[in-house]
Each structure stands twice: as C-alpha cells, then as structure tokens.
PDB file of N, CA and C in Angstrom:
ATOM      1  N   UNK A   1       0.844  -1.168   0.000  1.00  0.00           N
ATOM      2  CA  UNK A   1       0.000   0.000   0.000  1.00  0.00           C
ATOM      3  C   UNK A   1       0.895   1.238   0.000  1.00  0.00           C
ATOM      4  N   UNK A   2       0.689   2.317  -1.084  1.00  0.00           N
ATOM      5  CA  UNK A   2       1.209   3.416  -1.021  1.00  0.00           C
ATOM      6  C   UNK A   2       0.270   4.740  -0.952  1.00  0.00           C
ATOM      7  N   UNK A   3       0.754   5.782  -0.735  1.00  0.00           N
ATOM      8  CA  UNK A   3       0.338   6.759  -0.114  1.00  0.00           C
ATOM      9  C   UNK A   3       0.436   7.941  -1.766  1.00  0.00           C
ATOM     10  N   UNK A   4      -0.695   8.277  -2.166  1.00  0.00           N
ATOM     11  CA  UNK A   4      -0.731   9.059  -3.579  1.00  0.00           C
ATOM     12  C   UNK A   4      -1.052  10.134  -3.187  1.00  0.00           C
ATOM     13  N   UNK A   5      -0.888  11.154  -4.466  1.00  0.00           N
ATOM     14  CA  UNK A   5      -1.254  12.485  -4.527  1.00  0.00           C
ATOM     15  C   UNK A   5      -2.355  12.443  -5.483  1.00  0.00           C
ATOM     16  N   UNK A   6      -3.262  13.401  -5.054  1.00  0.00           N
ATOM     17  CA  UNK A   6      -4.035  13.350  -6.073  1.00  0.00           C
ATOM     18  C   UNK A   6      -3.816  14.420  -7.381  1.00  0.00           C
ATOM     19  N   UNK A   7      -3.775  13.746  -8.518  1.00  0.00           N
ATOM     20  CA  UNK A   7      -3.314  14.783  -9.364  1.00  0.00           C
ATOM     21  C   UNK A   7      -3.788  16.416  -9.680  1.00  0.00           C
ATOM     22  N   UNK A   8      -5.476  16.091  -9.821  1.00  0.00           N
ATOM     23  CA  UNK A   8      -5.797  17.257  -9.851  1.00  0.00           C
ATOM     24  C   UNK A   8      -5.521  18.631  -8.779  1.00  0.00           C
ATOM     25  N   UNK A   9      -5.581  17.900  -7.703  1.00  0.00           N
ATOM     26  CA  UNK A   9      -5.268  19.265  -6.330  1.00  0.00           C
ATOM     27  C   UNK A   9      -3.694  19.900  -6.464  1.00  0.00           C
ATOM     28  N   UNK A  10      -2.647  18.679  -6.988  1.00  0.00           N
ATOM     29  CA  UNK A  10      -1.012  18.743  -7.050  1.00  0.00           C
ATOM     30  C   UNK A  10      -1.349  20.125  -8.377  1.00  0.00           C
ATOM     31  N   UNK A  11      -2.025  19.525  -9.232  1.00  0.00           N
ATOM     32  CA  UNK A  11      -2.078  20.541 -10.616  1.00  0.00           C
ATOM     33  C   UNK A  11      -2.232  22.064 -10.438  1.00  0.00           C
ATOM     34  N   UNK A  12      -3.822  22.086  -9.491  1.00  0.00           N
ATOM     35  CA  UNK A  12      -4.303  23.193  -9.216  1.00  0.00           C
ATOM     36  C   UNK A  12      -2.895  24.341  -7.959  1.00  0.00           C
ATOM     37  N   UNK A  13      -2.326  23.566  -7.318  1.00  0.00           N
ATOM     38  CA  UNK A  13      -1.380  24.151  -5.968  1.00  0.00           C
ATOM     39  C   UNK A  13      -0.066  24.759  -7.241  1.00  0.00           C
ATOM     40  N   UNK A  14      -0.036  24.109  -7.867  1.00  0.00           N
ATOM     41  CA  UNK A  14       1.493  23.875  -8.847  1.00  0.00           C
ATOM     42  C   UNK A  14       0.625  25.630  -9.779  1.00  0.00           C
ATOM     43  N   UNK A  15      -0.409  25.748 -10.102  1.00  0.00           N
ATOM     44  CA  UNK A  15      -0.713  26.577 -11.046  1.00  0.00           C
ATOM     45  C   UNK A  15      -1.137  28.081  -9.987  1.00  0.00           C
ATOM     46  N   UNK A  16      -1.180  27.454  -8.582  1.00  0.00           N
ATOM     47  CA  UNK A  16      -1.489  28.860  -8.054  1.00  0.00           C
ATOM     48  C   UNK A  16       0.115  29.138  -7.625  1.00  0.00           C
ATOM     49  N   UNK A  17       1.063  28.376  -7.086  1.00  0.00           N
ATOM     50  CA  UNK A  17       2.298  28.423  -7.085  1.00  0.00           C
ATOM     51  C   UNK A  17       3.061  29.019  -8.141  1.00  0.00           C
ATOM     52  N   UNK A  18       2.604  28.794  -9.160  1.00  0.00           N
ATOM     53  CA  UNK A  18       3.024  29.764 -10.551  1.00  0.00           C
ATOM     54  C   UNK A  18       4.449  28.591 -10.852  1.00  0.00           C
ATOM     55  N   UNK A  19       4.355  28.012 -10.427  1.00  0.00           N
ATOM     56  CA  UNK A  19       5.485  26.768 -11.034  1.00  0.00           C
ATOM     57  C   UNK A  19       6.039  25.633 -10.206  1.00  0.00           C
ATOM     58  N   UNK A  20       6.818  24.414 -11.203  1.00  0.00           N
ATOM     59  CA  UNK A  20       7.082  23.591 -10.264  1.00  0.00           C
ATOM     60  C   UNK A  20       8.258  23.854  -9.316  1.00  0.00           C
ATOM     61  N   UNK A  21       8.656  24.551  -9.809  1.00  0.00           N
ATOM     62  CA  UNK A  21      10.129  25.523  -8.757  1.00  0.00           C
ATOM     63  C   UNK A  21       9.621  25.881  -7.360  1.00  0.00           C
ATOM     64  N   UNK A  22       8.239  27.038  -7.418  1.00  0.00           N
ATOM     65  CA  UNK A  22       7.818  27.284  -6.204  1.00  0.00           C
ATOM     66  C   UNK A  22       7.387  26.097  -5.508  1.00  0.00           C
ATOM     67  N   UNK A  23       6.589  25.344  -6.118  1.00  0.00           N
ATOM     68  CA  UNK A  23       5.577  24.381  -5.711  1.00  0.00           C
ATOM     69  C   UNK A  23       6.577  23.591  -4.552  1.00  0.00           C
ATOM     70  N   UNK A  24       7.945  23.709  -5.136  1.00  0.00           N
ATOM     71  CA  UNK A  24       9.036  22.575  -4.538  1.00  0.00           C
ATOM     72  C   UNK A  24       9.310  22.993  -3.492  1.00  0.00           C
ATOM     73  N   UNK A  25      10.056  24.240  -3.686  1.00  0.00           N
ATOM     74  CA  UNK A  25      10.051  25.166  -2.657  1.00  0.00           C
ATOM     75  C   UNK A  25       9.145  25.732  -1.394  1.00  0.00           C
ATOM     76  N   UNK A  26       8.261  25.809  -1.697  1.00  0.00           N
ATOM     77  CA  UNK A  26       7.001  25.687  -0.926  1.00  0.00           C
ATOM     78  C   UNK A  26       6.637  24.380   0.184  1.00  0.00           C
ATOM     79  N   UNK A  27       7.078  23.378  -0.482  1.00  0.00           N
ATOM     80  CA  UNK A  27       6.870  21.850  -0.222  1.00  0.00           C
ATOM     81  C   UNK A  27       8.095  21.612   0.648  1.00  0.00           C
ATOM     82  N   UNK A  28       9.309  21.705   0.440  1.00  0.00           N
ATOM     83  CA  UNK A  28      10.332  21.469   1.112  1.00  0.00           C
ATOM     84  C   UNK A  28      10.967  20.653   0.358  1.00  0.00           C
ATOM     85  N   UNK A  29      11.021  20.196  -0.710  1.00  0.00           N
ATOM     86  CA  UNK A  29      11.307  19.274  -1.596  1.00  0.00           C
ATOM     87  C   UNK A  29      11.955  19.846  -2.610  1.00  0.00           C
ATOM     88  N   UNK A  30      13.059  19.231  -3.146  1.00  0.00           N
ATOM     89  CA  UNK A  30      14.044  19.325  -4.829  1.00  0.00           C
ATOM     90  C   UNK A  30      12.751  19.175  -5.847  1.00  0.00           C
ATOM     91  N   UNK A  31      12.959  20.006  -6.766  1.00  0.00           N
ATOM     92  CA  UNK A  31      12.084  19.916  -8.192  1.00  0.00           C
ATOM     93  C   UNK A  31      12.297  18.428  -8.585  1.00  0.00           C
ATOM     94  N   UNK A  32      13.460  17.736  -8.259  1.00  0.00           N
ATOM     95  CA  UNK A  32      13.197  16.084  -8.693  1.00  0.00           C
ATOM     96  C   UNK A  32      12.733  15.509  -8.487  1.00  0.00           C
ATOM     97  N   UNK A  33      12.362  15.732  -7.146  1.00  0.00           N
ATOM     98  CA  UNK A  33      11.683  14.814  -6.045  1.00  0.00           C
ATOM     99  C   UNK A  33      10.133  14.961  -6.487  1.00  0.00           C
ATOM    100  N   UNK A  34       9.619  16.482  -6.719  1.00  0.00           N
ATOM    101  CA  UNK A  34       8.433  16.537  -7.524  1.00  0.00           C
ATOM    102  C   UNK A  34       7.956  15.951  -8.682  1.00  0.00           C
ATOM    103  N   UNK A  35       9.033  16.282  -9.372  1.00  0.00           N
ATOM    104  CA  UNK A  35       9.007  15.774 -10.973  1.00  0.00           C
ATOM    105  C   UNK A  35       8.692  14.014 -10.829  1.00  0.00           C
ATOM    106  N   UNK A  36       9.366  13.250 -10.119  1.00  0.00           N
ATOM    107  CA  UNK A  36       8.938  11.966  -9.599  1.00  0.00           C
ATOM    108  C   UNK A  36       7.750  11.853  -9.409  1.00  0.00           C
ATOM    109  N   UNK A  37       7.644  12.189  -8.583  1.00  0.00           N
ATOM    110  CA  UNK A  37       5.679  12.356  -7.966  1.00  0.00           C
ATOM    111  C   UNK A  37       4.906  12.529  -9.043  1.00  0.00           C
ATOM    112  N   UNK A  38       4.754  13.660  -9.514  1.00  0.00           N
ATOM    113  CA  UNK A  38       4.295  14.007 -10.752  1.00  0.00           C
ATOM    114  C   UNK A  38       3.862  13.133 -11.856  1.00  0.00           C
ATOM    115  N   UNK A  39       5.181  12.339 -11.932  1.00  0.00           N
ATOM    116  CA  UNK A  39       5.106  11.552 -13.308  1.00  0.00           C
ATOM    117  C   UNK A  39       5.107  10.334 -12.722  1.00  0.00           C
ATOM    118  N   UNK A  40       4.528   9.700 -11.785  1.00  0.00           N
ATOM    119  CA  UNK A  40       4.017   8.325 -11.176  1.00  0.00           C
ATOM    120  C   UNK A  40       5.464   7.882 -10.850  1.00  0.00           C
ATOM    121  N   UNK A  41       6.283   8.095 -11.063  1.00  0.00           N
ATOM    122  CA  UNK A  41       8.162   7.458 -10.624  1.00  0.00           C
ATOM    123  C   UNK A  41       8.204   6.929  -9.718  1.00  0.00           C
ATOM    124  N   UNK A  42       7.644   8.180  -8.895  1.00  0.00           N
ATOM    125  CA  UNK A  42       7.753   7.704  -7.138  1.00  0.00           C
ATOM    126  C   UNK A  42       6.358   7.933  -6.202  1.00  0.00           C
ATOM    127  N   UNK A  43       6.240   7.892  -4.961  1.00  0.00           N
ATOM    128  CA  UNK A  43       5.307   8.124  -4.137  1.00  0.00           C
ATOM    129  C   UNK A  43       5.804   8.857  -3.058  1.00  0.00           C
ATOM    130  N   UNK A  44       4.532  10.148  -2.816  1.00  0.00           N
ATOM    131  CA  UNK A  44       4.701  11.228  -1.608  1.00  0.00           C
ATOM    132  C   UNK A  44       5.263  10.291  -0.802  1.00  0.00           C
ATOM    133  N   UNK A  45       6.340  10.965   0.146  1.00  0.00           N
ATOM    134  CA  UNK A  45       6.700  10.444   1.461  1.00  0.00           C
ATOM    135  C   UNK A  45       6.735  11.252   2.128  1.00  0.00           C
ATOM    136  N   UNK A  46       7.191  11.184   3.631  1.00  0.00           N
ATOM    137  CA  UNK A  46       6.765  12.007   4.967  1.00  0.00           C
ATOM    138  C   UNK A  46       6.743  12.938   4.701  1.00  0.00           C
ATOM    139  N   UNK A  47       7.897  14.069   3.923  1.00  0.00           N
ATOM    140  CA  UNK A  47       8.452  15.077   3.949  1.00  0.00           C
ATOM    141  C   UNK A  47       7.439  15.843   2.902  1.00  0.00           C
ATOM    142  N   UNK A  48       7.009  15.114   2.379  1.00  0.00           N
ATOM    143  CA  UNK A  48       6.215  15.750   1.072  1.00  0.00           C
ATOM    144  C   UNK A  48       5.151  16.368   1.631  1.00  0.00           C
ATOM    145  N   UNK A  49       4.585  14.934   2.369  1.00  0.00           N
ATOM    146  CA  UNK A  49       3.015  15.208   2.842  1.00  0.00           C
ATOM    147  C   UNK A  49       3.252  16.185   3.994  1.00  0.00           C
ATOM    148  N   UNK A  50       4.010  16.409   5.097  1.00  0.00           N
ATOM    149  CA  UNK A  50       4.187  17.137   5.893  1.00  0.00           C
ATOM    150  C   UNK A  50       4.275  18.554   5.017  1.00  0.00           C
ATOM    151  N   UNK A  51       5.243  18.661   4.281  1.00  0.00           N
ATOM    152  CA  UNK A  51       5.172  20.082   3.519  1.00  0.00           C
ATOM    153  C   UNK A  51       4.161  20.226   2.876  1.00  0.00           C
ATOM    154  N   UNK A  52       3.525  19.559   1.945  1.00  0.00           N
ATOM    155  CA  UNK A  52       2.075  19.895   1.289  1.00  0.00           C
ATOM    156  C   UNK A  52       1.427  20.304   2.309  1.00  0.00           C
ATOM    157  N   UNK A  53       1.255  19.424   3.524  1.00  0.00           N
ATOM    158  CA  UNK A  53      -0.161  20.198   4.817  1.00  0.00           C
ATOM    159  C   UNK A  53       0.189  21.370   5.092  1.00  0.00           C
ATOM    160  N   UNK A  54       1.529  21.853   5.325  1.00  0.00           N
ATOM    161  CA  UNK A  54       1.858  22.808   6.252  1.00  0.00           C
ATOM    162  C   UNK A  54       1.899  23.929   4.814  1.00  0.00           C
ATOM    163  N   UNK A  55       2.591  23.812   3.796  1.00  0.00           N
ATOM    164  CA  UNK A  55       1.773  24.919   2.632  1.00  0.00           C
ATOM    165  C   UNK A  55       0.701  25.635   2.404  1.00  0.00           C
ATOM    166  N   UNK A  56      -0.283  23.970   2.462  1.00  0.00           N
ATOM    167  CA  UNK A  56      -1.396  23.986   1.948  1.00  0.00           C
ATOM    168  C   UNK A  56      -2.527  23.680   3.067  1.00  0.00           C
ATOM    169  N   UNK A  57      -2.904  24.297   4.258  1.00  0.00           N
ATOM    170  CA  UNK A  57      -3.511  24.040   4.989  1.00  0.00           C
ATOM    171  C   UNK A  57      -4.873  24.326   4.693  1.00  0.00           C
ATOM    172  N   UNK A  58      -5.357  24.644   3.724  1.00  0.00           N
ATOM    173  CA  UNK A  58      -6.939  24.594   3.418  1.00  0.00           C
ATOM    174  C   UNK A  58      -7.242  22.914   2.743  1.00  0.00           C
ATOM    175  N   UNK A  59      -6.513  22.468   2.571  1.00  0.00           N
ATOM    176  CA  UNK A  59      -6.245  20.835   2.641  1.00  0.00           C
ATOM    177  C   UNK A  59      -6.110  19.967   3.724  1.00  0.00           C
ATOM    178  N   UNK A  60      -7.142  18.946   3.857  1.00  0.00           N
ATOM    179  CA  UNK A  60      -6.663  18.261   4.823  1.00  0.00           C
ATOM    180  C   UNK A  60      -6.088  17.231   4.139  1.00  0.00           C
ATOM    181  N   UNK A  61      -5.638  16.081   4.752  1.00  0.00           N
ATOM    182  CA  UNK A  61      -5.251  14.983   3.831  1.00  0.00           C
ATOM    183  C   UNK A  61      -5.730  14.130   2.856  1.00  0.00           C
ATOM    184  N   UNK A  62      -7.182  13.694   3.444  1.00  0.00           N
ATOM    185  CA  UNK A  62      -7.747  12.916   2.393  1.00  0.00           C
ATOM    186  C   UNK A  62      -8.243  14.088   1.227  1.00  0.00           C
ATOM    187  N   UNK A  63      -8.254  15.229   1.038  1.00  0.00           N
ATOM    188  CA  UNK A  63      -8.409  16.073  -0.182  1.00  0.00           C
ATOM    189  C   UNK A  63      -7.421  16.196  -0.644  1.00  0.00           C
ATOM    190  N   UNK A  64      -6.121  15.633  -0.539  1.00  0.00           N
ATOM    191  CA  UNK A  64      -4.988  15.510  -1.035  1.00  0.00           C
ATOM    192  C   UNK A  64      -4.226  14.573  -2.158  1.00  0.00           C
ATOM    193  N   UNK A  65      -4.575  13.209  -0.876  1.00  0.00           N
ATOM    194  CA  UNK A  65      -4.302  12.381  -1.005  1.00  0.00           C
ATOM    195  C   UNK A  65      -4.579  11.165  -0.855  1.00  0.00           C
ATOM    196  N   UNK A  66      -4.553   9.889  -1.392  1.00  0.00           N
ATOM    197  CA  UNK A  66      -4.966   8.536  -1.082  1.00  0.00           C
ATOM    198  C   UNK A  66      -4.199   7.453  -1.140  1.00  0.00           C
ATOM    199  N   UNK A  67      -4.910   6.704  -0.571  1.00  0.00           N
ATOM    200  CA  UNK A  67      -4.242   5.274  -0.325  1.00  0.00           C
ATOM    201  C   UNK A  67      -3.934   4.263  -1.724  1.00  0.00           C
ATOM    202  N   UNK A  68      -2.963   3.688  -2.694  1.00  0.00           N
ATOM    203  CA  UNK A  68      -3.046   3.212  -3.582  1.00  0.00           C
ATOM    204  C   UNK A  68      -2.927   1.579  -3.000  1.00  0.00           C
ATOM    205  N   UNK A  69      -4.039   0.604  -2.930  1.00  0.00           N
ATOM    206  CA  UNK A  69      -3.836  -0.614  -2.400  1.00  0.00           C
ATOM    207  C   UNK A  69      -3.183  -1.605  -3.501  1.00  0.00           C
ATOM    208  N   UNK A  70      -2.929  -1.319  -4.652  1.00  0.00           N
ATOM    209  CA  UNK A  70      -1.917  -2.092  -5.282  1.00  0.00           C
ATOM    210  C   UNK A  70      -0.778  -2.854  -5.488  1.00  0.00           C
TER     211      UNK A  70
END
C-alpha cells in the first residue's frame, strides 16, 4: 500500500504556485523529487506530505491524497 497524490489538487497548488520551482520550494522538496511524484516514478513520502499540509492548509489529507492498495 502506497500513499498518492491526487493529481488534480497537485495541478491546481502547482498553477497557483506559478510553477514547479515554487511548488518545490514551498513543499520542502528538490524539483526532482516533484518531478517523480508528478510523473508516477515515485510516491509522496513524509516530507512531502508534511510540507504539502503545512503549505497547503486549506487541505486536509484525504483532499490531497490517497491510499493506492496495489
């Protein structure tokens, strides 16, 4: 079981962020580490989801994110 982003909310944060630079920055995270996420590579981990909440606090988690049971 992994822990996803949901694309559309990542899209919408990334377009009010005005890019994936801020978005990263914002997040606490390297633009690679995004770019991963992004493009299914990898899966949010602690640091992500901790920085997405604390960014993005009109988000709670499950409007974020979900469980992939695969």
């Amino acid at each position: 079981m992994a822990i996803k982003v949901k694309m559309d909310v990542l899209e919408k944060v990334q377009a009010e962020s005005k890019g994936v630079s801020n978005l990263a920055a914002k997040i606490g995270i390297g633009r690679v580490a995004l770019w991963s996420i992004r493009t299914g590579q990898g899966n949010p981990g602690e640091t992500f989801v901790e920085g997405f909440l604390r960014a993005f606090p009109e988000y709670k988690f499950e409007d974020a994110f979900f469980l992939d049971e695969a």
